[in-house]
PDB file of N, CA and C in Angstrom:
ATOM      1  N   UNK A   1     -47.795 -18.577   7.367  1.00  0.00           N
ATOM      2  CA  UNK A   1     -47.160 -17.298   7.209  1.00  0.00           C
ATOM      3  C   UNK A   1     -45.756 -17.387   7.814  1.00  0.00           C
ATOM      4  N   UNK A   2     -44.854 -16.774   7.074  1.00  0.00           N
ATOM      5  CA  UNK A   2     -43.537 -16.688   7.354  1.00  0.00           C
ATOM      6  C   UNK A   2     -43.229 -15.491   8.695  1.00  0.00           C
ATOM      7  N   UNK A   3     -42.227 -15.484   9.658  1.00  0.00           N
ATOM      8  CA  UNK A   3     -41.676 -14.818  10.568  1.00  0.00           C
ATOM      9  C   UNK A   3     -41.072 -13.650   9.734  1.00  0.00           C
ATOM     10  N   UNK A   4     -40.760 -13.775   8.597  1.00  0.00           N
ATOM     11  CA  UNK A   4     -40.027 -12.853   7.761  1.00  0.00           C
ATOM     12  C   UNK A   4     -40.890 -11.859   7.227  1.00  0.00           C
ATOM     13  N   UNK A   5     -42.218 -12.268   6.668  1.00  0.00           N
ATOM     14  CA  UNK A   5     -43.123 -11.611   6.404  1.00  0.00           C
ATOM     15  C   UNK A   5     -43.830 -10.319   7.156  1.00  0.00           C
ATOM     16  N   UNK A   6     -43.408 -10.632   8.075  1.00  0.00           N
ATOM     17  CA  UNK A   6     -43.805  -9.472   9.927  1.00  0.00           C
ATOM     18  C   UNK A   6     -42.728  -8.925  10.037  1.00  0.00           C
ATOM     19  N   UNK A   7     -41.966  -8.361   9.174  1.00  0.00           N
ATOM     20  CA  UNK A   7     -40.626  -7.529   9.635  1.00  0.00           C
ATOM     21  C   UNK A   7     -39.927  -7.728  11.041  1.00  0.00           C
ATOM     22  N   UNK A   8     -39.873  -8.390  11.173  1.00  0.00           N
ATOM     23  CA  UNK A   8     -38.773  -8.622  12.815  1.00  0.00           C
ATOM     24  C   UNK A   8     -37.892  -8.287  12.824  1.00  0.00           C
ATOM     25  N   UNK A   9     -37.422  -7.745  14.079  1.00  0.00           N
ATOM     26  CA  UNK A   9     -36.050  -6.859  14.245  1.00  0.00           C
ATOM     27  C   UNK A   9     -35.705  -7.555  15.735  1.00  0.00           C
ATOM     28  N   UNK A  10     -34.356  -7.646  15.284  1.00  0.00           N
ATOM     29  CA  UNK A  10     -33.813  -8.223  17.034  1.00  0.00           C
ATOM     30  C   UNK A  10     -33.751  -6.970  17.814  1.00  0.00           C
ATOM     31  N   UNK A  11     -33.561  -7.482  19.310  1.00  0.00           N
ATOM     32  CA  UNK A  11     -33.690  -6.535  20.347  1.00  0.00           C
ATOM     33  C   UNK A  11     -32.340  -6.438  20.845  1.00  0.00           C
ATOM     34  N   UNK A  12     -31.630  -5.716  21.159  1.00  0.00           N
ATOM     35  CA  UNK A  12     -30.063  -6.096  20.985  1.00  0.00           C
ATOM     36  C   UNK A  12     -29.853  -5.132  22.773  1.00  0.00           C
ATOM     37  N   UNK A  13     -29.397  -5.504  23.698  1.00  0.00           N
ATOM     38  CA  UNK A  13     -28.321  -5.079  24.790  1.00  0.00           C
ATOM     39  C   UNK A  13     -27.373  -5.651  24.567  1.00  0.00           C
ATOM     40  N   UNK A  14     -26.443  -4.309  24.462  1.00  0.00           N
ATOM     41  CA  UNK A  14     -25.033  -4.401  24.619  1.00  0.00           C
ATOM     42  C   UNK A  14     -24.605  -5.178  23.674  1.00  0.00           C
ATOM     43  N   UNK A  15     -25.015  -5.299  22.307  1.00  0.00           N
ATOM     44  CA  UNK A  15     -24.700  -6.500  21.513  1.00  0.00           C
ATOM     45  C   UNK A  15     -25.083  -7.614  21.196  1.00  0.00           C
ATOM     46  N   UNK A  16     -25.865  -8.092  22.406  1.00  0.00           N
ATOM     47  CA  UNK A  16     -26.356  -9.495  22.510  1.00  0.00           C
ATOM     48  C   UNK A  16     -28.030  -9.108  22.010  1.00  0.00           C
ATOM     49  N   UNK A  17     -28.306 -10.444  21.414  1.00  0.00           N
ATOM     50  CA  UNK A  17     -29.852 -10.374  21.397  1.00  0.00           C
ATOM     51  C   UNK A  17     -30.746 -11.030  22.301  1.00  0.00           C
ATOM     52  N   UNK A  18     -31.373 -10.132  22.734  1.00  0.00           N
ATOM     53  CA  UNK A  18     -32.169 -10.294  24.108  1.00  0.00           C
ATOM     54  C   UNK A  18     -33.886 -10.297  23.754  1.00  0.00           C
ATOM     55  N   UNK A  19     -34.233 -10.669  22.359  1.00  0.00           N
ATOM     56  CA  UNK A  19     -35.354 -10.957  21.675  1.00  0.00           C
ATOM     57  C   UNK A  19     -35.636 -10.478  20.068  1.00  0.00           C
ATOM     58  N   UNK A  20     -36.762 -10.102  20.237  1.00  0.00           N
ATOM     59  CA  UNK A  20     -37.213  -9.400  19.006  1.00  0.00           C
ATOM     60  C   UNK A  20     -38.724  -8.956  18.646  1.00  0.00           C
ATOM     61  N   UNK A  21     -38.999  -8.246  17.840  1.00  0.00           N
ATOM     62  CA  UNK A  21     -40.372  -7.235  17.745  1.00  0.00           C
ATOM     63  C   UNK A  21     -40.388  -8.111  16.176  1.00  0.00           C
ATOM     64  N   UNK A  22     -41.990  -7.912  16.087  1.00  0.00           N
ATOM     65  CA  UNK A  22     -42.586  -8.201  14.952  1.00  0.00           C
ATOM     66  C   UNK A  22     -44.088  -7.761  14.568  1.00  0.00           C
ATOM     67  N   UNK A  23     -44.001  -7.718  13.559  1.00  0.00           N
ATOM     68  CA  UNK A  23     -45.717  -6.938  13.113  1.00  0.00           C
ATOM     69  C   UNK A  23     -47.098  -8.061  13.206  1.00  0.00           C
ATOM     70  N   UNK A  24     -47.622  -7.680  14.213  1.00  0.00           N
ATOM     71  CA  UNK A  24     -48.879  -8.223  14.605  1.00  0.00           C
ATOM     72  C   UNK A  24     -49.435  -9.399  13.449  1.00  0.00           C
ATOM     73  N   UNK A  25     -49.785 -10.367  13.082  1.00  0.00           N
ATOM     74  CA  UNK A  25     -49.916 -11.059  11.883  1.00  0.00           C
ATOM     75  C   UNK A  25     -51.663 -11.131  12.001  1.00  0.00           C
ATOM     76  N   UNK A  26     -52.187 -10.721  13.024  1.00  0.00           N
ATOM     77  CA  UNK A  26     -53.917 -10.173  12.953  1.00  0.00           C
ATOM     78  C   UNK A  26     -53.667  -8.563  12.982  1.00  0.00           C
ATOM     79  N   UNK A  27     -52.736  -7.459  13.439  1.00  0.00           N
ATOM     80  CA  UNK A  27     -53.274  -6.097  13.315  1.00  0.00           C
ATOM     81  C   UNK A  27     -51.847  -5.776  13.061  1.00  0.00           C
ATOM     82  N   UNK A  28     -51.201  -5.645  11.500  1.00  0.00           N
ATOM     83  CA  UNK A  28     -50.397  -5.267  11.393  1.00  0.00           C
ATOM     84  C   UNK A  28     -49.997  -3.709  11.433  1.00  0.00           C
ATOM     85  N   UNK A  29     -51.072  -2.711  12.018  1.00  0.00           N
ATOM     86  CA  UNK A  29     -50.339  -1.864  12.263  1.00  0.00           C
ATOM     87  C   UNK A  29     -49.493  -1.504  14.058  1.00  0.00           C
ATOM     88  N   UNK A  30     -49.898  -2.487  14.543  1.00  0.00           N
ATOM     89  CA  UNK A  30     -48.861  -3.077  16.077  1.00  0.00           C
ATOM     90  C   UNK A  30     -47.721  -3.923  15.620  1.00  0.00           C
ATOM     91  N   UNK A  31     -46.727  -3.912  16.531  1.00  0.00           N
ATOM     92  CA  UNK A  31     -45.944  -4.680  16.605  1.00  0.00           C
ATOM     93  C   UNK A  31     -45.804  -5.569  18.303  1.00  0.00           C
ATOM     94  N   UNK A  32     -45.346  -7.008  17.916  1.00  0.00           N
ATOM     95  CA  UNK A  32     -45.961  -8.110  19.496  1.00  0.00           C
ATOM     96  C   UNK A  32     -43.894  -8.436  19.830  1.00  0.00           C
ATOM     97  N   UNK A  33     -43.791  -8.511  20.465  1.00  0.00           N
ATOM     98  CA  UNK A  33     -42.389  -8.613  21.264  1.00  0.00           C
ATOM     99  C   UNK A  33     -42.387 -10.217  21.924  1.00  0.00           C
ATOM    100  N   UNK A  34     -41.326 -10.441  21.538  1.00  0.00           N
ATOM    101  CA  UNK A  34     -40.750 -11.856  22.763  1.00  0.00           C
ATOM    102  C   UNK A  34     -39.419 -11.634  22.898  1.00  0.00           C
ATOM    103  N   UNK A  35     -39.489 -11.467  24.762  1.00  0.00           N
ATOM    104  CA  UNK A  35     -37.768 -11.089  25.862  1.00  0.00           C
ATOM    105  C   UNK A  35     -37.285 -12.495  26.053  1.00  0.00           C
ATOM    106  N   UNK A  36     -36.301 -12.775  25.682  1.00  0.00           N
ATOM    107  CA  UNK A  36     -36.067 -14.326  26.165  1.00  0.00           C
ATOM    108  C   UNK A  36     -35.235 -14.502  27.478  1.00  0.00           C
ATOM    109  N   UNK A  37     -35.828 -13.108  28.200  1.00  0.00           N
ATOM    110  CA  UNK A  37     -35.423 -13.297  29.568  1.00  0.00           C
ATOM    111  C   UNK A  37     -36.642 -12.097  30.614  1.00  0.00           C
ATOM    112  N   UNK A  38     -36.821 -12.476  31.490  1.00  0.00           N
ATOM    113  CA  UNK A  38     -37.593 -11.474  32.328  1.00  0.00           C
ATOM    114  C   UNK A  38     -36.945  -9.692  32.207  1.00  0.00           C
ATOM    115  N   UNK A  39     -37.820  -9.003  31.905  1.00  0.00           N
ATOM    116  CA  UNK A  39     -37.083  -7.177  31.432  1.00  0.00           C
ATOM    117  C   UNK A  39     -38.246  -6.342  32.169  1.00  0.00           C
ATOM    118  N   UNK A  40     -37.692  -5.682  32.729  1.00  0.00           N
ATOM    119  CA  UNK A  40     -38.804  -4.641  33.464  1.00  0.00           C
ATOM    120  C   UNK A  40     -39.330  -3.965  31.873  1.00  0.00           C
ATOM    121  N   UNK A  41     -40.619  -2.999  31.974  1.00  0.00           N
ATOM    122  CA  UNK A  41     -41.026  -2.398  31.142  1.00  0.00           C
ATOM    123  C   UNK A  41     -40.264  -0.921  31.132  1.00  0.00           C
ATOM    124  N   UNK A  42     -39.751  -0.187  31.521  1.00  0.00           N
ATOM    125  CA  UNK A  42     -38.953   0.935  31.021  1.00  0.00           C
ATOM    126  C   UNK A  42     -37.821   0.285  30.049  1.00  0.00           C
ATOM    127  N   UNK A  43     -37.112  -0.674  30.160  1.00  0.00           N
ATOM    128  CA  UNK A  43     -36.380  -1.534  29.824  1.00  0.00           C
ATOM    129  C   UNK A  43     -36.754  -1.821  28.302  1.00  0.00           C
ATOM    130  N   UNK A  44     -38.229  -2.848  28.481  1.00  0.00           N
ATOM    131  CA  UNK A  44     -38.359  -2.751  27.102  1.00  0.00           C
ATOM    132  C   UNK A  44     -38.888  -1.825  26.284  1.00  0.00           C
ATOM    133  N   UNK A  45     -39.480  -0.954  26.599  1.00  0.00           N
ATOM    134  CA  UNK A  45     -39.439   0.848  25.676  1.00  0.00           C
ATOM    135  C   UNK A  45     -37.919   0.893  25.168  1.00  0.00           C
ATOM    136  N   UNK A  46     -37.212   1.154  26.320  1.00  0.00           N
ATOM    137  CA  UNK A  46     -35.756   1.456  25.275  1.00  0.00           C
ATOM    138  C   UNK A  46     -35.293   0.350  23.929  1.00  0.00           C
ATOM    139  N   UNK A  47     -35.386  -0.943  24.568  1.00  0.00           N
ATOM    140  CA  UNK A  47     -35.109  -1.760  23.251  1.00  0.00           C
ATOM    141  C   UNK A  47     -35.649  -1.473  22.096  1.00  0.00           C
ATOM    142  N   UNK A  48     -37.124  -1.432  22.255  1.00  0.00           N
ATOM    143  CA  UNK A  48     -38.273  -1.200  21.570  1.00  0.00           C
ATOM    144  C   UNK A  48     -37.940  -0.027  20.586  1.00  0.00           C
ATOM    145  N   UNK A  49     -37.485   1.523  20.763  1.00  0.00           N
ATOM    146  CA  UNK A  49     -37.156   2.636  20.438  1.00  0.00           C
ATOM    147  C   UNK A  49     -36.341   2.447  19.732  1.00  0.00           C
ATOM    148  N   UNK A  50     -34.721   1.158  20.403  1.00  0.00           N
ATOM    149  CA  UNK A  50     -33.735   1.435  19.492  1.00  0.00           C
ATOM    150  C   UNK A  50     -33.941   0.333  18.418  1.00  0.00           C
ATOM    151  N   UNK A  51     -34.823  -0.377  18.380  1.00  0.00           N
ATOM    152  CA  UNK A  51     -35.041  -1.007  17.407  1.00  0.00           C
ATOM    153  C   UNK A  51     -35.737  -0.626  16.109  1.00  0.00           C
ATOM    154  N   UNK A  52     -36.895  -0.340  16.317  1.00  0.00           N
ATOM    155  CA  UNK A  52     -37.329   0.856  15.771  1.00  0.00           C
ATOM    156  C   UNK A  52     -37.092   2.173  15.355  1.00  0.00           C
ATOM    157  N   UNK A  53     -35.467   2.848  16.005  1.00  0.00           N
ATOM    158  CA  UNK A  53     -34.879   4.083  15.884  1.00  0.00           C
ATOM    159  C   UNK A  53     -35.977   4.941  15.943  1.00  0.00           C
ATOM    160  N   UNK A  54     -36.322   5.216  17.156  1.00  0.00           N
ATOM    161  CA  UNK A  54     -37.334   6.544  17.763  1.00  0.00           C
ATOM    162  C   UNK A  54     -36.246   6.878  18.447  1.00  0.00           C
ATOM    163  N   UNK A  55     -36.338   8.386  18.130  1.00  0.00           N
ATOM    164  CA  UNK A  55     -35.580   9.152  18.680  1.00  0.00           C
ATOM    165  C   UNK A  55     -36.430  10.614  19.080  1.00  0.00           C
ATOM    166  N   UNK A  56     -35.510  11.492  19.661  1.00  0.00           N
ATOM    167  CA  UNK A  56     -36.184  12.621  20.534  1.00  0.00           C
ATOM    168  C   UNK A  56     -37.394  12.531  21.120  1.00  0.00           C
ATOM    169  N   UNK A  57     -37.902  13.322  20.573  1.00  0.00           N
ATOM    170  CA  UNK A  57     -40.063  13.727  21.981  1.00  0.00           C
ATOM    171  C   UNK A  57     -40.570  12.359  21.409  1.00  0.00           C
ATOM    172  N   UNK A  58     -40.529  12.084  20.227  1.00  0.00           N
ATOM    173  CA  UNK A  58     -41.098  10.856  19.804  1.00  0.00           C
ATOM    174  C   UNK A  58     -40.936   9.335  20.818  1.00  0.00           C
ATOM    175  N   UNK A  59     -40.112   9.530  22.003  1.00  0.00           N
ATOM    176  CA  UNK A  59     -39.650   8.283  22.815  1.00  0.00           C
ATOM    177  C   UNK A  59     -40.861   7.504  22.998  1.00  0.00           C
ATOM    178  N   UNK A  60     -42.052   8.103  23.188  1.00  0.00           N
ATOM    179  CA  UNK A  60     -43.149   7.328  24.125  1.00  0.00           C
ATOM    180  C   UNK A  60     -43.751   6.077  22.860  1.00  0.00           C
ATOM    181  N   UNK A  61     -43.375   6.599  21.240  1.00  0.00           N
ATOM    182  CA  UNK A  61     -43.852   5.851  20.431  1.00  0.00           C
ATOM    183  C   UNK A  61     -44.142   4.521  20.742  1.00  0.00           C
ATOM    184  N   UNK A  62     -42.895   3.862  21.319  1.00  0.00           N
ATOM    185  CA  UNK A  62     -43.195   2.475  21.235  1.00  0.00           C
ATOM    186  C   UNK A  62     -43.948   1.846  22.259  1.00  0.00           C
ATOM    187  N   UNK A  63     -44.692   2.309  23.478  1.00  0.00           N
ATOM    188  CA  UNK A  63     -45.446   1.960  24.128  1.00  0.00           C
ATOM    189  C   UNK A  63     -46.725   2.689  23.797  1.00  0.00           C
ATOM    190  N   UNK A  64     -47.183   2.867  22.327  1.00  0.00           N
ATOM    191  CA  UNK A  64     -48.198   2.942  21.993  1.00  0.00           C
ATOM    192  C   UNK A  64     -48.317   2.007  19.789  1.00  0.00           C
ATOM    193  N   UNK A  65     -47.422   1.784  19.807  1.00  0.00           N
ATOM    194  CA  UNK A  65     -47.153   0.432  18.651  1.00  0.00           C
ATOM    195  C   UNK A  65     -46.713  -0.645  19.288  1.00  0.00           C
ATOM    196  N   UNK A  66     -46.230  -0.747  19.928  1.00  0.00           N
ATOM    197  CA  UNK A  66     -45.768  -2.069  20.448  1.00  0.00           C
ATOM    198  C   UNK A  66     -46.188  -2.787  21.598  1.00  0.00           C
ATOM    199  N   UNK A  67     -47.099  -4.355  21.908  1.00  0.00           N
ATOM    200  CA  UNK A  67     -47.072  -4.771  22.597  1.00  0.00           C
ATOM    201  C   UNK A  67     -45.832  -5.140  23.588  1.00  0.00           C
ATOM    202  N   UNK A  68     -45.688  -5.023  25.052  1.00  0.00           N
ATOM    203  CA  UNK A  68     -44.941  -5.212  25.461  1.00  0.00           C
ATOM    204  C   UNK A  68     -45.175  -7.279  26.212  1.00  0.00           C
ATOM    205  N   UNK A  69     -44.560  -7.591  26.482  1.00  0.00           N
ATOM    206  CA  UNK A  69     -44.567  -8.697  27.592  1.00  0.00           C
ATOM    207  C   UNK A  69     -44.466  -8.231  29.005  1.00  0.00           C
ATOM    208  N   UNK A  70     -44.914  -9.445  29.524  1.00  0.00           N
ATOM    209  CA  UNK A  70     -45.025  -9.351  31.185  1.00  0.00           C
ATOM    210  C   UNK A  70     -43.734  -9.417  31.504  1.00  0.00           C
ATOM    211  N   UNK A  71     -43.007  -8.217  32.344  1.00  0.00           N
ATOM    212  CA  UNK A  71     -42.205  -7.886  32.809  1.00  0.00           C
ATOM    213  C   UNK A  71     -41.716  -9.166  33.644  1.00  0.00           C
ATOM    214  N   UNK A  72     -42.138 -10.286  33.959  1.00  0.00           N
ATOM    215  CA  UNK A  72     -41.872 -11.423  35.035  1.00  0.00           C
ATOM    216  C   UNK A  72     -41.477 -12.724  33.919  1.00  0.00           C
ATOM    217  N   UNK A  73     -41.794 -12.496  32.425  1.00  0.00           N
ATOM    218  CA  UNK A  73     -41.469 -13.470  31.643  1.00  0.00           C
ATOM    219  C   UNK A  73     -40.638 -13.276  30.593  1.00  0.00           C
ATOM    220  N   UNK A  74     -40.289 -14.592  30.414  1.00  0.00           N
ATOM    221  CA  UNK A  74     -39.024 -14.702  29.246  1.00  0.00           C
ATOM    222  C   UNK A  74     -39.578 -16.318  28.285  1.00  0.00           C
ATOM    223  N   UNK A  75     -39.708 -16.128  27.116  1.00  0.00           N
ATOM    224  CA  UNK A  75     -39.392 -17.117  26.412  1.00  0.00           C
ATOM    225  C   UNK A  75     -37.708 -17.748  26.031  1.00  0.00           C
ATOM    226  N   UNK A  76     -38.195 -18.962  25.617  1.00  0.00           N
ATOM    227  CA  UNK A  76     -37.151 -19.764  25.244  1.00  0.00           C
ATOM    228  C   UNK A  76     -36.867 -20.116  24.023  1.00  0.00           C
ATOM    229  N   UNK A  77     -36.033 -19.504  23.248  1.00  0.00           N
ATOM    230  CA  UNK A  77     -35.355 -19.711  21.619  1.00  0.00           C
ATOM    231  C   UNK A  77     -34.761 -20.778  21.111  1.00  0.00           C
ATOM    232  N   UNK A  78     -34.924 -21.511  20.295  1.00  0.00           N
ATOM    233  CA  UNK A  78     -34.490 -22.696  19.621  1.00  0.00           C
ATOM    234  C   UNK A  78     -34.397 -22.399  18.254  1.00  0.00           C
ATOM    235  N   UNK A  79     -33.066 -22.367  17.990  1.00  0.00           N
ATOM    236  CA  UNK A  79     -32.100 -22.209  18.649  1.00  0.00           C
ATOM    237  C   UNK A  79     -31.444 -21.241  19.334  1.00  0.00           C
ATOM    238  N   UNK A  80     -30.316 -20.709  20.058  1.00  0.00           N
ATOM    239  CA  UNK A  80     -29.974 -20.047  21.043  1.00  0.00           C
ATOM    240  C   UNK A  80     -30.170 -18.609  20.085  1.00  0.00           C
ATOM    241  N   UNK A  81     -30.178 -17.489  20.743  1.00  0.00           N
ATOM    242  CA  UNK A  81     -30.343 -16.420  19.911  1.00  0.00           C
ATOM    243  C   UNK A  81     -28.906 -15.958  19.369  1.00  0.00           C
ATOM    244  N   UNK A  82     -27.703 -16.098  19.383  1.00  0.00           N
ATOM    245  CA  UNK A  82     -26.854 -16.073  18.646  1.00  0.00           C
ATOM    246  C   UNK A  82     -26.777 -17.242  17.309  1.00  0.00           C
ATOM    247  N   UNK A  83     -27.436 -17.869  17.449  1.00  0.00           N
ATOM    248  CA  UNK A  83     -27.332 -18.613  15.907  1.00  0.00           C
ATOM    249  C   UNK A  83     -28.432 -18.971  15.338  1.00  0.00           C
ATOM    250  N   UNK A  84     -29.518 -18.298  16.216  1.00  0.00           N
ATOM    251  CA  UNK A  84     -31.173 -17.997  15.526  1.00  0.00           C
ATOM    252  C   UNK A  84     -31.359 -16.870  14.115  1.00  0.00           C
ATOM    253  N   UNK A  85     -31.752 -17.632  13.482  1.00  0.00           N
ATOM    254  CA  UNK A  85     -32.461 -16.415  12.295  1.00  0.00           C
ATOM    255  C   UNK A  85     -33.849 -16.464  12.243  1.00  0.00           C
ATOM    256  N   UNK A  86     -33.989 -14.973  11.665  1.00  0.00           N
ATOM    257  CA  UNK A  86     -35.787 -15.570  11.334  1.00  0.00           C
ATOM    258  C   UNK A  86     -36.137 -16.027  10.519  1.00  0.00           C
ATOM    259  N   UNK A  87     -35.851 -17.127  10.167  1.00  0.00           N
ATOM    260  CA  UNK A  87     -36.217 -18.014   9.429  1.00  0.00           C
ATOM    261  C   UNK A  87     -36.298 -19.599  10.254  1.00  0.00           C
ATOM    262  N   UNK A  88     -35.298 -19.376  11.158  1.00  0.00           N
ATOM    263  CA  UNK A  88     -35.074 -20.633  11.687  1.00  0.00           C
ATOM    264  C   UNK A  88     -35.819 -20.672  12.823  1.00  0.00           C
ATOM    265  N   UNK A  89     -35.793 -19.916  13.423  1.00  0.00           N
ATOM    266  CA  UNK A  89     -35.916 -19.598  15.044  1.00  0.00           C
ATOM    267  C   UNK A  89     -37.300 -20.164  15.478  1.00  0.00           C
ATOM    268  N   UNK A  90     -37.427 -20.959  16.686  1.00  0.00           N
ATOM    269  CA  UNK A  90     -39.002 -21.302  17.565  1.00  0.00           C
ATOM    270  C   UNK A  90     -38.995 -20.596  19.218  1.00  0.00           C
ATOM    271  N   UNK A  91     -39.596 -20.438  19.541  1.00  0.00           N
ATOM    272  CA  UNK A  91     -39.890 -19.830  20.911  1.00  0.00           C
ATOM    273  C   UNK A  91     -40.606 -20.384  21.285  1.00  0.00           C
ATOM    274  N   UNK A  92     -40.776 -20.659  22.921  1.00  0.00           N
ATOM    275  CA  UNK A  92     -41.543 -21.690  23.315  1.00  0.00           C
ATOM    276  C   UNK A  92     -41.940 -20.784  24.944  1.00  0.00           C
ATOM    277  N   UNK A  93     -43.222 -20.568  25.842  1.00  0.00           N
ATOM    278  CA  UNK A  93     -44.428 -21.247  25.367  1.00  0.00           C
ATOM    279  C   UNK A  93     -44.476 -20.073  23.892  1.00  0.00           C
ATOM    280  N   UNK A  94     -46.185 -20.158  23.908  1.00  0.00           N
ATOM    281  CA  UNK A  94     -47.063 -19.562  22.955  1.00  0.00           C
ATOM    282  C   UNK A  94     -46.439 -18.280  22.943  1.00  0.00           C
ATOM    283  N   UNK A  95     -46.993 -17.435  21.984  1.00  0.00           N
ATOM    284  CA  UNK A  95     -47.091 -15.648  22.413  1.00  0.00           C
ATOM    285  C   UNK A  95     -48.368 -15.371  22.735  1.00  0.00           C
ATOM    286  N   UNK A  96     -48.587 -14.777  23.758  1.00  0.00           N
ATOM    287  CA  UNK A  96     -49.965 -14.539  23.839  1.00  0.00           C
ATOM    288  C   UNK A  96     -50.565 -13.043  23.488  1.00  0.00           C
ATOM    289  N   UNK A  97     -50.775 -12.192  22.404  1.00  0.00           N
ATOM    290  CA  UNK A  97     -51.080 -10.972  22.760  1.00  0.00           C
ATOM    291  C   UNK A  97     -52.595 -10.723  22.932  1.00  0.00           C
ATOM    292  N   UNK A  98     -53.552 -11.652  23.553  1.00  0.00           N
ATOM    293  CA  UNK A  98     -54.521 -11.779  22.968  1.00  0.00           C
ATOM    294  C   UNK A  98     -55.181 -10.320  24.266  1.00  0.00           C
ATOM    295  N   UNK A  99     -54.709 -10.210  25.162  1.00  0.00           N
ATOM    296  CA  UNK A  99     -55.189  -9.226  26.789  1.00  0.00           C
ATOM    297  C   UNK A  99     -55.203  -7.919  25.368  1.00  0.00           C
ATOM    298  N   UNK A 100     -54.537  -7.624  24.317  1.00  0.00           N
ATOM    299  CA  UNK A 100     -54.362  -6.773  23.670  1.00  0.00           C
ATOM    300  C   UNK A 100     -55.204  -6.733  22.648  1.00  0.00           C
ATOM    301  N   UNK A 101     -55.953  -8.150  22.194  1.00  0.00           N
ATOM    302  CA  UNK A 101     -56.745  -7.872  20.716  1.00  0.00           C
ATOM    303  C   UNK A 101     -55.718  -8.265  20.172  1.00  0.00           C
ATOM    304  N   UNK A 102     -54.530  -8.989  20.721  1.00  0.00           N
ATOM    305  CA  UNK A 102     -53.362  -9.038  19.238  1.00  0.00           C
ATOM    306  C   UNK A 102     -53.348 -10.863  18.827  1.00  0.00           C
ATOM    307  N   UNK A 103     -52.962 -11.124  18.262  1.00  0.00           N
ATOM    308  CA  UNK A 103     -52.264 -12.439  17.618  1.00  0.00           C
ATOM    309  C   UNK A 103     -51.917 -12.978  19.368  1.00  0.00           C
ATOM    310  N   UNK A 104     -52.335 -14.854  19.410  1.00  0.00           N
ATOM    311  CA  UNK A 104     -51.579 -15.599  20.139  1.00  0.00           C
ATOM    312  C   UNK A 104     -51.384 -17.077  18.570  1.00  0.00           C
ATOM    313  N   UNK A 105     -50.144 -17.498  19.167  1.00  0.00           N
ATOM    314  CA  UNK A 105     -49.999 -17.903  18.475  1.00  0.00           C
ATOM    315  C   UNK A 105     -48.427 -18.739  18.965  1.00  0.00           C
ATOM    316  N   UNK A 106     -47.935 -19.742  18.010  1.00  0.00           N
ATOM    317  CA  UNK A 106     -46.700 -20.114  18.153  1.00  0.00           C
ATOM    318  C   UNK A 106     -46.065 -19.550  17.401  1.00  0.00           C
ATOM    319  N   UNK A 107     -44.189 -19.386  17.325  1.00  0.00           N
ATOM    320  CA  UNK A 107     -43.157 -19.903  16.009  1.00  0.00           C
ATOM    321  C   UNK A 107     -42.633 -20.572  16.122  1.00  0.00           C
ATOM    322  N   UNK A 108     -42.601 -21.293  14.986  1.00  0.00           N
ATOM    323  CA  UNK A 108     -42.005 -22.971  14.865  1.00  0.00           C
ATOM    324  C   UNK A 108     -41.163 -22.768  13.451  1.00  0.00           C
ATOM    325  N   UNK A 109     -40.216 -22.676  14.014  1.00  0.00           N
ATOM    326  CA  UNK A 109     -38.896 -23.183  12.564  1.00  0.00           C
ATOM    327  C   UNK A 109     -39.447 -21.606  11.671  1.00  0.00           C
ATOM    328  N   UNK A 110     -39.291 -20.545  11.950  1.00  0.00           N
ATOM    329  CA  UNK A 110     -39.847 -18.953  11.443  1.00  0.00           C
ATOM    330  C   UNK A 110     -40.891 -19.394  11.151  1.00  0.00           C
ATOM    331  N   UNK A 111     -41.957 -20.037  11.339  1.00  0.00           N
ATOM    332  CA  UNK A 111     -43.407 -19.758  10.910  1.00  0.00           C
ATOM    333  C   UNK A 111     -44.283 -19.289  11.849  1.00  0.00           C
ATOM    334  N   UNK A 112     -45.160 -18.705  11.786  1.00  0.00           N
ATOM    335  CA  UNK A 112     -46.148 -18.101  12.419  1.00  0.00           C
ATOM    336  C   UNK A 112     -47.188 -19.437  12.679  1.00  0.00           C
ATOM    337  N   UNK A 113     -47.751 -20.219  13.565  1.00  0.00           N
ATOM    338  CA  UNK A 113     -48.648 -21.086  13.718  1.00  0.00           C
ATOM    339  C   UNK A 113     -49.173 -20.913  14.804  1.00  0.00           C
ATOM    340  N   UNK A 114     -50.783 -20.860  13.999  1.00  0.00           N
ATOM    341  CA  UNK A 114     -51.945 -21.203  15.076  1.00  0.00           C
ATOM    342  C   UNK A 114     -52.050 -19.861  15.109  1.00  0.00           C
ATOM    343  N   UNK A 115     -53.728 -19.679  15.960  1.00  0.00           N
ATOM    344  CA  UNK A 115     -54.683 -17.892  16.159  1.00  0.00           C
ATOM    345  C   UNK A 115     -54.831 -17.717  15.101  1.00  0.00           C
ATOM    346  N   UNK A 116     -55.752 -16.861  14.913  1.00  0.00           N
ATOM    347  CA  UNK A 116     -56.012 -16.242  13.595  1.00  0.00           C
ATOM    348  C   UNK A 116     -56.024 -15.611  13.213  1.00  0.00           C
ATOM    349  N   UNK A 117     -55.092 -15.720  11.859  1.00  0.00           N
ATOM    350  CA  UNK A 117     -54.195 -14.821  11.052  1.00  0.00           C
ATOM    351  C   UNK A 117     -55.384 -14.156   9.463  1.00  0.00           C
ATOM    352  N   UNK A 118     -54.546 -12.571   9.439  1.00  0.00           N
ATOM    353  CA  UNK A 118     -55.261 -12.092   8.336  1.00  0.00           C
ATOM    354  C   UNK A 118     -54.521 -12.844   6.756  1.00  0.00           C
TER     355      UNK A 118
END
């Protein structure tokens, strides 16, 4: 399965991309996140929101669609996230959403590999 196929959206501060959200590839009505740097969790709600464009009372949306990461971790992008696409892009370690019921799994070169996928 393709990275493209899971709608991914970069996570953008201040311009820069500081990860990206994608649709669960076992429960696509969640979306699973990788910070490629350590982000407190209020932190990633906001990314999360403006990525997604939740706006007004609706704010809390994305901490009930979206897996978040452990506030203490960051993956590593290959290549750098300014000249990553999703198509190209690997992250390294695993994703794990499994504490969630979600997809663990790798991306390697935009593919989704490994866990099990619908």
């Amino acid at each position: 399965m393709k990275l493209t196929d899971l709608e991914p959206r970069w996570l953008l501060r201040d311009g820069q991309r500081v990860g990206f959200i994608f649709r669960s590839p076992t429960k696509p009505a969640w979306w699973q996140s990788c910070l490629f740097q350590p982000t407190e969790h209020n932190e990633q709600k906001e990314l999360f929101n403006a990525a997604l464009d939740v706006q007004g009372e609706n704010r809390d949306y994305a901490f009930t669609t979206v897996q978040g990461c452990n506030s203490g971790c960051g993956w590593t992008p290959t290549p750098s996230p300014e000249a990553a696409t999703f198509e190209t892009i690997s992250v390294a370690p695993s994703i794990d959403g499994s504490a969630g019921g979600l997809w663990h799994g790798y991306i390697t070169s935009g593919q989704i590999v490994g866990g099990h996928l619908i």
